[in-house]
C-alpha atoms as a PDB file:
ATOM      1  CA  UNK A   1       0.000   0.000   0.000  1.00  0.00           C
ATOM      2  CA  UNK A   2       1.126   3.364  -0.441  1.00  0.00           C
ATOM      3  CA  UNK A   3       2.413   6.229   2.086  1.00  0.00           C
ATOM      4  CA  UNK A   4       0.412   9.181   2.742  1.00  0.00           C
ATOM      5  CA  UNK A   5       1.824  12.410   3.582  1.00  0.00           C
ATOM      6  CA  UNK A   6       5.495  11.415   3.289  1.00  0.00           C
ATOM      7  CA  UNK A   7       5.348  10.353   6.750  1.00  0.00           C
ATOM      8  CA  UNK A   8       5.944   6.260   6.370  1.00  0.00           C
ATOM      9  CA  UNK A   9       2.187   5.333   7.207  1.00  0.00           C
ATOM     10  CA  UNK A  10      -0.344   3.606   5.237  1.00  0.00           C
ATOM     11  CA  UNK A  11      -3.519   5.597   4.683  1.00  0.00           C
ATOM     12  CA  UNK A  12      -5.528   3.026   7.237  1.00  0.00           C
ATOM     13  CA  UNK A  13      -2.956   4.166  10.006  1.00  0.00           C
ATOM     14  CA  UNK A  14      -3.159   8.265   9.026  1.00  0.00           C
ATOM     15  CA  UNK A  15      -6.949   7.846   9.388  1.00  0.00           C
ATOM     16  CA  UNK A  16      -6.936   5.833  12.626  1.00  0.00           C
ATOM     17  CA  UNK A  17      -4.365   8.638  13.842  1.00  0.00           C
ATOM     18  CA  UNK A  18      -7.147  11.498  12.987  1.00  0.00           C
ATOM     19  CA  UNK A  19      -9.497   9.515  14.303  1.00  0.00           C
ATOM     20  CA  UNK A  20      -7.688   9.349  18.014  1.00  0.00           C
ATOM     21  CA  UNK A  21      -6.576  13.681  17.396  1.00  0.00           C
ATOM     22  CA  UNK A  22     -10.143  14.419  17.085  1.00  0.00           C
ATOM     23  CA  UNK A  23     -11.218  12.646  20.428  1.00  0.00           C
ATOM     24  CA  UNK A  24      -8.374  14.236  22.090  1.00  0.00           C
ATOM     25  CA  UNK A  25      -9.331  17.790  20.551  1.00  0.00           C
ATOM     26  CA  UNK A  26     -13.090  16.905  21.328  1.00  0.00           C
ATOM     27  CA  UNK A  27     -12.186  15.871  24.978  1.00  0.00           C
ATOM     28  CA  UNK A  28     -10.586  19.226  25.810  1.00  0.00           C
ATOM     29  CA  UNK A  29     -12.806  21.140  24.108  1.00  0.00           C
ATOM     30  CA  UNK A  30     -15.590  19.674  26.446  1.00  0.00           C
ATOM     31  CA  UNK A  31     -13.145  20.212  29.266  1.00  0.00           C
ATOM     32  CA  UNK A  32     -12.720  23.564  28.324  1.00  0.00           C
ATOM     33  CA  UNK A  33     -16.869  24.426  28.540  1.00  0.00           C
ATOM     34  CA  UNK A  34     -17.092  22.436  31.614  1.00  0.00           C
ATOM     35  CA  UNK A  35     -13.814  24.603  33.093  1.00  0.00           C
ATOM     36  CA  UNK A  36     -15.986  27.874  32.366  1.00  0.00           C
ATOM     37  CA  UNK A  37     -19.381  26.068  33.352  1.00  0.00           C
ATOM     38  CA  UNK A  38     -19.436  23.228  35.717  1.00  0.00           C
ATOM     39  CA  UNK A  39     -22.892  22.766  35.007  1.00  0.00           C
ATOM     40  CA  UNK A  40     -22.735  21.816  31.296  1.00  0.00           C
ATOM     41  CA  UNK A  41     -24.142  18.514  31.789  1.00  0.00           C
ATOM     42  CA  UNK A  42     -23.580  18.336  27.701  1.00  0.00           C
ATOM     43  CA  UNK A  43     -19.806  18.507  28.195  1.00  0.00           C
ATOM     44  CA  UNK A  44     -19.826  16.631  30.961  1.00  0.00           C
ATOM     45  CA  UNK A  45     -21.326  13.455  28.844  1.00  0.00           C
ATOM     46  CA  UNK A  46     -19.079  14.412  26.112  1.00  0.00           C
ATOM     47  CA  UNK A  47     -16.338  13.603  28.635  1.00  0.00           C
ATOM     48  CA  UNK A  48     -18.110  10.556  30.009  1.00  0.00           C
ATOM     49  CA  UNK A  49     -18.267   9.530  26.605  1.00  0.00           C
ATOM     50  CA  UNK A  50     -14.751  10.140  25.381  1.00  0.00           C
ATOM     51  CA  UNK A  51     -13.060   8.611  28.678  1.00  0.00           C
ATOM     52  CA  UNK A  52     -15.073   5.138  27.609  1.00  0.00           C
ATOM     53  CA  UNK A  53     -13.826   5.722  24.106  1.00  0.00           C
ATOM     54  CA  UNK A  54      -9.898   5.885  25.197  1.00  0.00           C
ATOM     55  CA  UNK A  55     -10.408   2.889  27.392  1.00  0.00           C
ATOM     56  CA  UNK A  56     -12.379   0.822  24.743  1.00  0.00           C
ATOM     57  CA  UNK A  57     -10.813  -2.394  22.714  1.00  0.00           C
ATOM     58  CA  UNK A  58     -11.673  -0.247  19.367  1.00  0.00           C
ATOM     59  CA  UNK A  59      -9.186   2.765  20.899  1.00  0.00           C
ATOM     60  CA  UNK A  60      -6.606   0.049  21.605  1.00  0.00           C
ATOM     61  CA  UNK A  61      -6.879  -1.194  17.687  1.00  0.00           C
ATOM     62  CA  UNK A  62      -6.314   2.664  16.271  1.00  0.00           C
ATOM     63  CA  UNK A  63      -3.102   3.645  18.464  1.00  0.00           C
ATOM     64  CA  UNK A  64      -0.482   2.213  20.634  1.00  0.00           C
ATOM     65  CA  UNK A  65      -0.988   4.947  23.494  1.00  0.00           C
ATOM     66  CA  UNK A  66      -1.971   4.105  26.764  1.00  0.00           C
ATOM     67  CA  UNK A  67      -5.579   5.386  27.184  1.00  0.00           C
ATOM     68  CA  UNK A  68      -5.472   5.850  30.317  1.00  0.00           C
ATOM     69  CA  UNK A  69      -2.657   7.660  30.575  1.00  0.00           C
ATOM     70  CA  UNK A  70      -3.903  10.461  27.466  1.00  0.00           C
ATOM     71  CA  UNK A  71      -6.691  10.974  29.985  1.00  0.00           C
ATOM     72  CA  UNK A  72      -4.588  11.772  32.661  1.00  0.00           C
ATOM     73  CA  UNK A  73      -2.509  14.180  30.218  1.00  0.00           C
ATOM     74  CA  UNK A  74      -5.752  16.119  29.157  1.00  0.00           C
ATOM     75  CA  UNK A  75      -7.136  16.233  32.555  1.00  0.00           C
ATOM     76  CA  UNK A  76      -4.078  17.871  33.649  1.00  0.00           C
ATOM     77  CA  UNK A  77      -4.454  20.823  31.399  1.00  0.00           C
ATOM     78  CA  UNK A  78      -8.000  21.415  33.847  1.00  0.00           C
ATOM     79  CA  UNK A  79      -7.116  20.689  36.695  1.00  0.00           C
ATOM     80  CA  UNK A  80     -10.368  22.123  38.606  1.00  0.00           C
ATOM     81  CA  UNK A  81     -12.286  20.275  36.715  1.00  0.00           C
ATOM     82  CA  UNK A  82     -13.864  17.242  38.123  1.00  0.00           C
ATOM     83  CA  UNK A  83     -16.174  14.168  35.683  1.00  0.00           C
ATOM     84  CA  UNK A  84     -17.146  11.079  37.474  1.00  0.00           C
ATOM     85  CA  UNK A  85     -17.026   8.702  35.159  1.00  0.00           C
ATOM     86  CA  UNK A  86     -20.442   7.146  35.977  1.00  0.00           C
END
């Protein structure tokens, strides 16, 4: 199969890459909204949402990276801000 982009991956791997940005830029987005409104119940399930996304079997097929652990990193950048995961 070809490369895309000049970067060495296949075109499967690029999109499964976007695919994993996009959550990660949707996650702190929602983080974001929740930091200026803690009661954004939307953004709050958006984060719900996303956390069960970065743990799930399909997250561990797309990317190598730890899900766990790219939670921890984004919740970092809030710190005050607090999503049970129920």
């Amino acid at each position: 199969m070809k490369r895309a982009d000049g970067l060495g991956l296949d075109p499967y791997q690029t999109l499964a890459n976007a695919v994993v940005q996009q959550a990660a830029e949707d996650y702190r987005a929602s983080l974001k909204r929740l930091a200026r409104d803690p009661e954004n119940h939307i953004a709050a399930d958006e984060i719900k949402d996303l956390r069960r996304f970065f743990r799930s079997g399909w997250y561990s097929v797309l990317t190598s990276v730890d899900g766990e652990y790219l939670i921890k990193m984004l919740d970092a950048e809030y710190p005050d801000v607090e999503v049970e995961d129920k």
